[in-house]
Protein backbone atom coordinates (compact mmCIF):
# COMPACT_ATOMS: atom_id res chain seq x y z
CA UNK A 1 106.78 82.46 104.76
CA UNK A 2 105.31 81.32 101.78
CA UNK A 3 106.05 77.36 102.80
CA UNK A 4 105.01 77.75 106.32
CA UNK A 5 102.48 75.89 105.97
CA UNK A 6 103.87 72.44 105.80
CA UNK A 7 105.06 72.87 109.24
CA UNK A 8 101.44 74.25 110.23
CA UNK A 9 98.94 71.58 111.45
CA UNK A 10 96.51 73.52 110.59
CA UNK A 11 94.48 73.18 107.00
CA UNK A 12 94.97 76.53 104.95
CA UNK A 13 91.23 77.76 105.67
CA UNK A 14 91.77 77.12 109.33
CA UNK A 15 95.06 78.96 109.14
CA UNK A 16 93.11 82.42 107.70
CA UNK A 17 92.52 85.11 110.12
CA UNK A 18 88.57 86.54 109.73
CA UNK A 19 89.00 90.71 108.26
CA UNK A 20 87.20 93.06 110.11
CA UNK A 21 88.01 96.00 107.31
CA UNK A 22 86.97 97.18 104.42
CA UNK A 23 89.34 96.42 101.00
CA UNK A 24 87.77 99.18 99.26
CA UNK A 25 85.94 102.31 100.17
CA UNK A 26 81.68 101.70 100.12
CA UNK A 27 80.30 103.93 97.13
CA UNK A 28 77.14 103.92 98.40
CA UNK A 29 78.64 105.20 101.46
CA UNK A 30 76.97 108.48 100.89
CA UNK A 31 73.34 107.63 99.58
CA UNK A 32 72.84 104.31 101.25
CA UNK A 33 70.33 106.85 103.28
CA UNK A 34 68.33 107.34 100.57
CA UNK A 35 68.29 103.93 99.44
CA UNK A 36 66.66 103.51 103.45
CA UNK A 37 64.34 105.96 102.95
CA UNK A 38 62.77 104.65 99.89
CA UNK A 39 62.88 100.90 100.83
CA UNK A 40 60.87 102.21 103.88
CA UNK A 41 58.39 103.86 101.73
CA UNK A 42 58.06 100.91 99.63
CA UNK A 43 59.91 97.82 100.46
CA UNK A 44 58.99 95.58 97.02
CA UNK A 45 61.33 98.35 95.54
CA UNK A 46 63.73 96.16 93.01
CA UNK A 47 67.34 96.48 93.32
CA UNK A 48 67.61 98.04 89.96
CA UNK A 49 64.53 100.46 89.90
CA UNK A 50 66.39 101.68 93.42
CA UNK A 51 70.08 101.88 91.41
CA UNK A 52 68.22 103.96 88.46
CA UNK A 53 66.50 106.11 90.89
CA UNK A 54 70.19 106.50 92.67
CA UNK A 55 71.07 107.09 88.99
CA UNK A 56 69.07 109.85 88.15
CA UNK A 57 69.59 111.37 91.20
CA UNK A 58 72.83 111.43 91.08
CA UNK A 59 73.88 111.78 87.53
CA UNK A 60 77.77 110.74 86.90
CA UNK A 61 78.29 108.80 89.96
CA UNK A 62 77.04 105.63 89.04
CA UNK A 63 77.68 103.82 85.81
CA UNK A 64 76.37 100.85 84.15
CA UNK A 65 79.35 99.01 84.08
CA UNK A 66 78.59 96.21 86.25
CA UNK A 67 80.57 96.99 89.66
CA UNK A 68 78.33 99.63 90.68
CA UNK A 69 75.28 97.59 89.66
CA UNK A 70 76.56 94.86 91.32
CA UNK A 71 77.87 96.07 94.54
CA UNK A 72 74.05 97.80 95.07
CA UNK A 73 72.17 94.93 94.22
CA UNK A 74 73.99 92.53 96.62
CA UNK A 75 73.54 95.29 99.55
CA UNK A 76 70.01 95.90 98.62
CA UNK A 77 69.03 92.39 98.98
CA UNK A 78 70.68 91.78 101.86
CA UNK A 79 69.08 94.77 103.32
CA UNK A 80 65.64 93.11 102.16
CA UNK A 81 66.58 89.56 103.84
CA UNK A 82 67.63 90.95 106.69
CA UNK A 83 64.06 92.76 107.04
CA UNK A 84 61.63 90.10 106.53
């Protein structure tokens, strides 16, 4: 399996099938409503004013390690870019 793909005329990104599923379960799964609501209310909300709001909220869910930080900030803004 693993040399296949000299046999393959395909290139290797041609050869990748497109995922449809998630890797890891969403943990803003549960308060991406909130995160709605608010945007709604005020849509020049930053990503991180929204994630300490989520933060205080919430207390113990979300950390500052990065991940969490992260994975809201890139769904926030996409959530903003797909509104204007």
């Amino acid at each position: 399996m693993a040399r296949s793909y000299r046999h393959d005329q395909r290139l290797p990104s041609q050869r990748k099938s497109t995922r449809d599923y998630r890797t890891r379960i969403d943990p803003l799964a549960d308060v991406w409503a909130d995160v709605e609501r608010l945007l709604q209310g005020e849509a020049r909300l930053k990503a991180k004013t929204l994630f300490e709001h989520l933060q205080q909220r919430r207390p113990g869910k979300f950390d500052d390690s990065g991940a969490d930080v992260r994975n809201h900030s890139d769904r926030a803004h996409s959530r903003l870019a797909t509104q204007c």
